[in-house]
PDB file of N, CA and C in Angstrom:
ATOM      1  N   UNK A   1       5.770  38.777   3.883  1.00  0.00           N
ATOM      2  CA  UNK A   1       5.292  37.663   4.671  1.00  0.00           C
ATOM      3  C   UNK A   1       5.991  36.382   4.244  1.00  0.00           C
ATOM      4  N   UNK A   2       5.778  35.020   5.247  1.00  0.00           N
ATOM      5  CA  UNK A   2       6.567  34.362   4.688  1.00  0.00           C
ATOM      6  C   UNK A   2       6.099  33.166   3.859  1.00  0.00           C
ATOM      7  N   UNK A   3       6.386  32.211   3.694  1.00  0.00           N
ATOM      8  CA  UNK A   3       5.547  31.152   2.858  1.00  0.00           C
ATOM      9  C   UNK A   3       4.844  30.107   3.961  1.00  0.00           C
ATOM     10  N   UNK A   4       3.444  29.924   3.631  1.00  0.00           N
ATOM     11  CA  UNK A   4       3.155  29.005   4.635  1.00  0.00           C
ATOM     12  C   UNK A   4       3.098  27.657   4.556  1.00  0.00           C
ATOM     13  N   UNK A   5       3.484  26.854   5.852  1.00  0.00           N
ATOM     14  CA  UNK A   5       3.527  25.720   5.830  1.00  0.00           C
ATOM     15  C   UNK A   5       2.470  24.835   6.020  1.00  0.00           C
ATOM     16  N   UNK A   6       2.630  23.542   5.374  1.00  0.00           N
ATOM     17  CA  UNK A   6       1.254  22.933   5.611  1.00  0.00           C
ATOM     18  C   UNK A   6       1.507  21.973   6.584  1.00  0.00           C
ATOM     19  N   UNK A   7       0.741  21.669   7.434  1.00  0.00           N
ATOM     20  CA  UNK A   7       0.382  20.702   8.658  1.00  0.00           C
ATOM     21  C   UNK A   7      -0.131  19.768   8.521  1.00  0.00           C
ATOM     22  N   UNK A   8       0.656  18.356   8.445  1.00  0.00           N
ATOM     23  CA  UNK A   8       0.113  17.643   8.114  1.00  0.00           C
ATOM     24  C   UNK A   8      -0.783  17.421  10.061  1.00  0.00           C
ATOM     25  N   UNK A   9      -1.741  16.541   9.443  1.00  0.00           N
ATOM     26  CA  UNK A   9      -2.707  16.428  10.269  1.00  0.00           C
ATOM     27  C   UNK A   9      -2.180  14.939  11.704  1.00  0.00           C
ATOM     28  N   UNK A  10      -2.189  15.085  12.704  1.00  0.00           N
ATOM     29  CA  UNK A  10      -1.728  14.009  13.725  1.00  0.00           C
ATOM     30  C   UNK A  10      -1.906  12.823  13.681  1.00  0.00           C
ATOM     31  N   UNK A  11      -1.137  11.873  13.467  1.00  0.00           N
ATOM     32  CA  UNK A  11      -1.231  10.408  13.649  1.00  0.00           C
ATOM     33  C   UNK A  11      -2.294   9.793  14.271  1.00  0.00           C
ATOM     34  N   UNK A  12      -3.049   9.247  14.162  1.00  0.00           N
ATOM     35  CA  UNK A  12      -3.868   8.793  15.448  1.00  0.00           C
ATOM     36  C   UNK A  12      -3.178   7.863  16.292  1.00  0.00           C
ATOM     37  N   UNK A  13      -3.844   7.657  17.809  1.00  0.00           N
ATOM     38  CA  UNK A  13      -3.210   7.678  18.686  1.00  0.00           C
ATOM     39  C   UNK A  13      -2.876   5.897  18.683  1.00  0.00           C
ATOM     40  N   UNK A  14      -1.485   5.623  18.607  1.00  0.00           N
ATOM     41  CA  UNK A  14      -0.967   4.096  18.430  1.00  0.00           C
ATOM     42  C   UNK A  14      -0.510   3.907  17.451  1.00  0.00           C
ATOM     43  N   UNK A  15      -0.753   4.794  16.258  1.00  0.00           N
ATOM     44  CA  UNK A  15      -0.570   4.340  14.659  1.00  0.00           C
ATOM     45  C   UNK A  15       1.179   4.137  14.604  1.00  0.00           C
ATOM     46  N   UNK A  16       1.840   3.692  13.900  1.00  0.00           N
ATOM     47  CA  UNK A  16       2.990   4.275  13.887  1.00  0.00           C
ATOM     48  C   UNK A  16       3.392   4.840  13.081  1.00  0.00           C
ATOM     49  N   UNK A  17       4.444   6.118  13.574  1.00  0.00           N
ATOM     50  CA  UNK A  17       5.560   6.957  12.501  1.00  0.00           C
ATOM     51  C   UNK A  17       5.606   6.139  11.858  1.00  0.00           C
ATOM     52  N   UNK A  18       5.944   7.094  10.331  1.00  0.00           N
ATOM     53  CA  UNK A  18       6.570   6.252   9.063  1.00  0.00           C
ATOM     54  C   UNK A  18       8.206   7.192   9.236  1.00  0.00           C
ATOM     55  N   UNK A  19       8.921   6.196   8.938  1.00  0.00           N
ATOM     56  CA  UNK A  19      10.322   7.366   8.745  1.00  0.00           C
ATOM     57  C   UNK A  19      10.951   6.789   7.348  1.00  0.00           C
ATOM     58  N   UNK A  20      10.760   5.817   7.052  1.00  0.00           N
ATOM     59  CA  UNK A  20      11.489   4.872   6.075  1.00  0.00           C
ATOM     60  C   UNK A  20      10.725   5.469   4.608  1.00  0.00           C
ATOM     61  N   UNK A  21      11.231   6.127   3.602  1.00  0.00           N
ATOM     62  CA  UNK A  21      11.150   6.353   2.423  1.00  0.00           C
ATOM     63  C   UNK A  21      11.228   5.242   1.350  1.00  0.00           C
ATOM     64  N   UNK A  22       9.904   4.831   0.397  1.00  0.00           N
ATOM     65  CA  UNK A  22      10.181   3.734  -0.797  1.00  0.00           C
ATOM     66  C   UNK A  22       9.991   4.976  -1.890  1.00  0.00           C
ATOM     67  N   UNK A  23      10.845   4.564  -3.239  1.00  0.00           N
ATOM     68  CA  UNK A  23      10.438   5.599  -4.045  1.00  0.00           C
ATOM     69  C   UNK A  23      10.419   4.289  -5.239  1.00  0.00           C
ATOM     70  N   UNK A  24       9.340   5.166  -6.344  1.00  0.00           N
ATOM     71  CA  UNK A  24       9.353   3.788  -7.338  1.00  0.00           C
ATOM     72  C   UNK A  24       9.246   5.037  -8.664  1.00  0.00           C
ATOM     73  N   UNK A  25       9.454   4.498  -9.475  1.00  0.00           N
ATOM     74  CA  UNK A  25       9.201   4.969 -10.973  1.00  0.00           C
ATOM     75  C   UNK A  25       8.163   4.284 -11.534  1.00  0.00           C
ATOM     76  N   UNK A  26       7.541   5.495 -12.668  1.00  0.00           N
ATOM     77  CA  UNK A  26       6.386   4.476 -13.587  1.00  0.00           C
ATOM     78  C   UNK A  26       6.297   5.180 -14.657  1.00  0.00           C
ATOM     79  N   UNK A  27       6.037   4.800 -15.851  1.00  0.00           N
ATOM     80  CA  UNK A  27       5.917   5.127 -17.035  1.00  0.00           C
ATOM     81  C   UNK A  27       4.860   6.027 -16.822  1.00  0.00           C
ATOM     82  N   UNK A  28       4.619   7.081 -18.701  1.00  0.00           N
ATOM     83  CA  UNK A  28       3.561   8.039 -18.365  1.00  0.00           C
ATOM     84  C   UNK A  28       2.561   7.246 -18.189  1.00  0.00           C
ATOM     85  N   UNK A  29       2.357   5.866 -19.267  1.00  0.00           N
ATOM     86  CA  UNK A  29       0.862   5.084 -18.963  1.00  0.00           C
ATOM     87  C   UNK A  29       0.938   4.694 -17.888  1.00  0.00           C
ATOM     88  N   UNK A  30       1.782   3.929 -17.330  1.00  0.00           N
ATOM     89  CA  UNK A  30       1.644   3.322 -15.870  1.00  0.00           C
ATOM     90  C   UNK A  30       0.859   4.166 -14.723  1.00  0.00           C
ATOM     91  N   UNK A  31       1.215   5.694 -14.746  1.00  0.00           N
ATOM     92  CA  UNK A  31       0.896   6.350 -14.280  1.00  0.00           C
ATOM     93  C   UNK A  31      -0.533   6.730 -14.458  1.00  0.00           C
ATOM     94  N   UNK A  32      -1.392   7.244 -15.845  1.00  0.00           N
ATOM     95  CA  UNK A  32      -2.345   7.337 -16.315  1.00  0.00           C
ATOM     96  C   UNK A  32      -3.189   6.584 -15.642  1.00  0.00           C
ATOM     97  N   UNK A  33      -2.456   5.033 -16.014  1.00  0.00           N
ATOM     98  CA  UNK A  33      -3.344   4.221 -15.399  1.00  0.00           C
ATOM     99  C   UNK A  33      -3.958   4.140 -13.695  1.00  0.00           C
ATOM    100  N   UNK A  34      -2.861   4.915 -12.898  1.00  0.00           N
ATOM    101  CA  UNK A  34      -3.261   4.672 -11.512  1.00  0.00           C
ATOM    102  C   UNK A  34      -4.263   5.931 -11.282  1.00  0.00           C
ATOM    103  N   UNK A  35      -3.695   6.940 -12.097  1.00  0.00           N
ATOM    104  CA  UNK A  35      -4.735   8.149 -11.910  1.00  0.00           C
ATOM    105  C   UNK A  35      -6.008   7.940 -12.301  1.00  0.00           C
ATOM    106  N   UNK A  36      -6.164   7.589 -13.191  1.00  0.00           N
ATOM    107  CA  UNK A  36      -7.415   6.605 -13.414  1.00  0.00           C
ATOM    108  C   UNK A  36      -8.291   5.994 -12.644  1.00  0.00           C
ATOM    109  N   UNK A  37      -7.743   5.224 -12.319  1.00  0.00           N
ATOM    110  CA  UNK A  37      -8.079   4.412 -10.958  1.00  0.00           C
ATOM    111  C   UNK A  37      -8.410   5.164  -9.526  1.00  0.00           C
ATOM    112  N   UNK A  38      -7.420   5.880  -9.298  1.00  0.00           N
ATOM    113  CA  UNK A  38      -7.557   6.642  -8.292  1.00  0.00           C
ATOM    114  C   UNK A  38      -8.753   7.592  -8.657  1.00  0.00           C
ATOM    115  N   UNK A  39      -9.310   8.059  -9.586  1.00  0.00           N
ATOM    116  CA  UNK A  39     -10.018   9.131  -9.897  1.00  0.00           C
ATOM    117  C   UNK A  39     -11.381   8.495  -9.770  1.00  0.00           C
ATOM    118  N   UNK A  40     -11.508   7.458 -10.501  1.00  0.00           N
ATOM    119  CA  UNK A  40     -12.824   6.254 -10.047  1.00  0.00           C
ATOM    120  C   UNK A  40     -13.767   6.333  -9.139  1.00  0.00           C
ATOM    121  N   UNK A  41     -12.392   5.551  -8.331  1.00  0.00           N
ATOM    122  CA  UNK A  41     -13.164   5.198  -6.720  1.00  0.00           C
ATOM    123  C   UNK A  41     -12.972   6.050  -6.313  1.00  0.00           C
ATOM    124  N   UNK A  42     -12.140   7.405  -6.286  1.00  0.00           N
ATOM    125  CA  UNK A  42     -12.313   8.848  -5.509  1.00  0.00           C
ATOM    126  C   UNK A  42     -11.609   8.378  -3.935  1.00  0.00           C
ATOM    127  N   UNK A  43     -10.264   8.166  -4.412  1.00  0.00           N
ATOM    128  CA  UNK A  43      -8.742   7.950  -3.654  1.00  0.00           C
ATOM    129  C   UNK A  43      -8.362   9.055  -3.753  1.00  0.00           C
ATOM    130  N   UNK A  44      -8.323   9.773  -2.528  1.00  0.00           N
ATOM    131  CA  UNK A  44      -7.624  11.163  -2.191  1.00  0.00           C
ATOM    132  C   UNK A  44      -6.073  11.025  -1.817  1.00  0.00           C
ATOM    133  N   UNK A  45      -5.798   9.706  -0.924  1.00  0.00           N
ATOM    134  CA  UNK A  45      -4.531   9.923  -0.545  1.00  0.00           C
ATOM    135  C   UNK A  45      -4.076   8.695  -1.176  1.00  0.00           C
ATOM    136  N   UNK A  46      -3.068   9.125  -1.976  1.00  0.00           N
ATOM    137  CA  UNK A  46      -2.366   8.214  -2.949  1.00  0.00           C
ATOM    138  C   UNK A  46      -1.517   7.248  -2.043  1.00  0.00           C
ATOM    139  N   UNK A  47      -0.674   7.962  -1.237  1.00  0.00           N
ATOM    140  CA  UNK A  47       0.315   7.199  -0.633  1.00  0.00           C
ATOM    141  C   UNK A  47      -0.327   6.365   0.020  1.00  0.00           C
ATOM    142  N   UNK A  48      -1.006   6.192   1.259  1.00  0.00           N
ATOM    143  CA  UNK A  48      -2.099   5.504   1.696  1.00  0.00           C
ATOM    144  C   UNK A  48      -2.366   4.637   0.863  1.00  0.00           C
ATOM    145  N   UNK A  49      -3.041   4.951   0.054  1.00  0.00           N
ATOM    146  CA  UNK A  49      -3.726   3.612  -0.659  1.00  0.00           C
ATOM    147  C   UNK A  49      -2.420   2.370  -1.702  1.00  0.00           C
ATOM    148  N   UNK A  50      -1.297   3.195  -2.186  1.00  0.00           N
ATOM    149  CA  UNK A  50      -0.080   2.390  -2.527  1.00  0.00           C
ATOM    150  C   UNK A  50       0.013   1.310  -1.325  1.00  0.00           C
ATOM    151  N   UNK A  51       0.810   2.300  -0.010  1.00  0.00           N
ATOM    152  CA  UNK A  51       0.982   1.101   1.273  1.00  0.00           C
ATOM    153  C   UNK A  51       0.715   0.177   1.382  1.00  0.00           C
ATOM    154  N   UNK A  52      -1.310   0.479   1.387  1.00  0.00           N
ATOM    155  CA  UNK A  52      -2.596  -0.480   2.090  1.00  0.00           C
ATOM    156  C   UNK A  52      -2.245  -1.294   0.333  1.00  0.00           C
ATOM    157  N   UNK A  53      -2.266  -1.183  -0.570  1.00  0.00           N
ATOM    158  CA  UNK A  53      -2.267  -2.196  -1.642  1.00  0.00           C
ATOM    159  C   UNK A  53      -0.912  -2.878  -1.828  1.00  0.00           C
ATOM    160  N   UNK A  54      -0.013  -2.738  -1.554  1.00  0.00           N
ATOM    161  CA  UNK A  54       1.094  -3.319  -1.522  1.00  0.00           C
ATOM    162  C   UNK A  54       1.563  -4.234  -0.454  1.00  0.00           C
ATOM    163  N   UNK A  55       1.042  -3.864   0.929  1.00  0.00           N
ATOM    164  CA  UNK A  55       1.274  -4.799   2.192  1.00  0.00           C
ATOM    165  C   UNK A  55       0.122  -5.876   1.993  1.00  0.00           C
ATOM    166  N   UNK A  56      -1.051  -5.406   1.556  1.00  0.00           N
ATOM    167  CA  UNK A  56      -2.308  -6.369   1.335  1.00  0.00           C
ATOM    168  C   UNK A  56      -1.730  -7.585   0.702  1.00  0.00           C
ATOM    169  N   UNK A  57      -0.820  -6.743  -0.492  1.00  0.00           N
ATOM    170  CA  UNK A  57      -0.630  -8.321  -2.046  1.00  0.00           C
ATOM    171  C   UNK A  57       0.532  -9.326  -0.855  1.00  0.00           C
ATOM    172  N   UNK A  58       1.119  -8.783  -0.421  1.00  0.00           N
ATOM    173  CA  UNK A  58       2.559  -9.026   0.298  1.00  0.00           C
ATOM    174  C   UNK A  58       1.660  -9.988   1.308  1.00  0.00           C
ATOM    175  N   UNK A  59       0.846  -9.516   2.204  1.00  0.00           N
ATOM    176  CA  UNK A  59       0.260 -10.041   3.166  1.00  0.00           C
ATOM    177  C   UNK A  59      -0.202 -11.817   2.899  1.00  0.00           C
ATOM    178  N   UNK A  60      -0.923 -11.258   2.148  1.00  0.00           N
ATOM    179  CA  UNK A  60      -1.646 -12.673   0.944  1.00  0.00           C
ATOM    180  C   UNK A  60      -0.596 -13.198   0.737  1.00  0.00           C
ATOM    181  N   UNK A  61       0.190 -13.133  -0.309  1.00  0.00           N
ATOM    182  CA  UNK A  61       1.297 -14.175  -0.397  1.00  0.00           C
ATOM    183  C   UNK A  61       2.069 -14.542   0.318  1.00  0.00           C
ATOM    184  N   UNK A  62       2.655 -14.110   1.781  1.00  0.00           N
ATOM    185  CA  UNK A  62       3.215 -14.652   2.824  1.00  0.00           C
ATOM    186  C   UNK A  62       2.202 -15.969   3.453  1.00  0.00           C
ATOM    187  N   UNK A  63       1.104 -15.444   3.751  1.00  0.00           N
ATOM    188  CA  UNK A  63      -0.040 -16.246   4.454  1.00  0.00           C
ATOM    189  C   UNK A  63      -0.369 -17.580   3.086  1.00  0.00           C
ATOM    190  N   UNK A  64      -0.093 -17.548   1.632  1.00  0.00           N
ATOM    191  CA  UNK A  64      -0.233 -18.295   1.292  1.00  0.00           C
ATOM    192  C   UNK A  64       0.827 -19.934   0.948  1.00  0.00           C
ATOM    193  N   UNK A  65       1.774 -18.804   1.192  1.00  0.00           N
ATOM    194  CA  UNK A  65       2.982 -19.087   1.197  1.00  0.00           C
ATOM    195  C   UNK A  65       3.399 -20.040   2.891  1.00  0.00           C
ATOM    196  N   UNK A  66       2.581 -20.127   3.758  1.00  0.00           N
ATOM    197  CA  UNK A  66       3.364 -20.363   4.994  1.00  0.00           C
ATOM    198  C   UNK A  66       3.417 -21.498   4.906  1.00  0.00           C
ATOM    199  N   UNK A  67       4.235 -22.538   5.691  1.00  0.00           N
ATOM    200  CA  UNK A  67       4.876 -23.489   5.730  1.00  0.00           C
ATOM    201  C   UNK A  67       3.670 -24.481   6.951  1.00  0.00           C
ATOM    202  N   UNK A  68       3.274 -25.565   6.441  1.00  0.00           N
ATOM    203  CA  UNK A  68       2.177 -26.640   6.716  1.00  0.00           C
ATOM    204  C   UNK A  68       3.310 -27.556   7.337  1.00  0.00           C
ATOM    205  N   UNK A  69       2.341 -28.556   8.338  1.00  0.00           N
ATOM    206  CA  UNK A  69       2.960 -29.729   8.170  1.00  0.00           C
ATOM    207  C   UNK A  69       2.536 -30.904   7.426  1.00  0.00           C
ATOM    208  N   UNK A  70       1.707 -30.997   6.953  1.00  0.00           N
ATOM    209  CA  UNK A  70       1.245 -31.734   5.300  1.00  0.00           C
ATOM    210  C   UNK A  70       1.280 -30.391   4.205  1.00  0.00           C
ATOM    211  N   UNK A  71       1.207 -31.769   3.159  1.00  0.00           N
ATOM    212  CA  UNK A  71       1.774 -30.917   1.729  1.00  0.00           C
ATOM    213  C   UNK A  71       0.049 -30.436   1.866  1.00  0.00           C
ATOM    214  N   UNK A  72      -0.333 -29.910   0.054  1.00  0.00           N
ATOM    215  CA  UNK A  72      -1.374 -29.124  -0.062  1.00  0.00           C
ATOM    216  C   UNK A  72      -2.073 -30.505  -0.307  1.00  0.00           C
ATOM    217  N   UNK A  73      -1.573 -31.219  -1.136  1.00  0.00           N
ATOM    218  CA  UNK A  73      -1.902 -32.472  -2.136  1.00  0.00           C
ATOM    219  C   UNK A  73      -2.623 -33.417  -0.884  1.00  0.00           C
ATOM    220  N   UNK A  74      -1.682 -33.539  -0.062  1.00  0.00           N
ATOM    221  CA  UNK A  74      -2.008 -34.559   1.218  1.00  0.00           C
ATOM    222  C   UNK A  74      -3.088 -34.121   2.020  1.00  0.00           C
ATOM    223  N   UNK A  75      -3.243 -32.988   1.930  1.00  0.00           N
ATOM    224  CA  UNK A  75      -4.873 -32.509   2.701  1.00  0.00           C
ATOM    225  C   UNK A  75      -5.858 -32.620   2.247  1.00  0.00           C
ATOM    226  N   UNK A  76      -5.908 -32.738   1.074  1.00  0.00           N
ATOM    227  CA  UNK A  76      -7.057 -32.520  -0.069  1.00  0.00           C
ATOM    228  C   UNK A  76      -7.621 -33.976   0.148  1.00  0.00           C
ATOM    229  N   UNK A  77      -7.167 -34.752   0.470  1.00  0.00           N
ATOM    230  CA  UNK A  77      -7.290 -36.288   0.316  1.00  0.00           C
ATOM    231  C   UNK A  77      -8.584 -36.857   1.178  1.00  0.00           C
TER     232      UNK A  77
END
């Protein structure tokens, strides 16, 4: 017989394909540490939750980052 394949389960409908590959390295602790974490809160899908935590930090600092037409100093006033 032959080896079976696993299926991943269907996109929901609108989501988009991922095609673009990030790969990262981490130390054994680095690692420890996320398993850890992940084991906690009872995070099944790792990749998922990397994404959603990485676009989140990214998100935040763009939006904090955006460009005003007064400074920060000058609003406060």
């Amino acid at each position: 017989m032959g080896k079976r394949r696993k299926i991943a389960p269907k996109a929901a409908h609108g989501e988009p394909k991922r095609h673009q590959r990030m790969v990262c390295l981490l130390s054994e602790e680095e690692q420890r540490i996320v398993d850890r974490y992940l084991a906690k809160y009872r995070i099944t899908n790792k990749s998922r939750w990397f994404r959603e935590t990485i676009l989140m930090f990214i998100y935040k600092n763009m939006d904090e980052d955006y460009p005003t037409l007064f400074g920060e100093h000058d609003m406060r006033r």
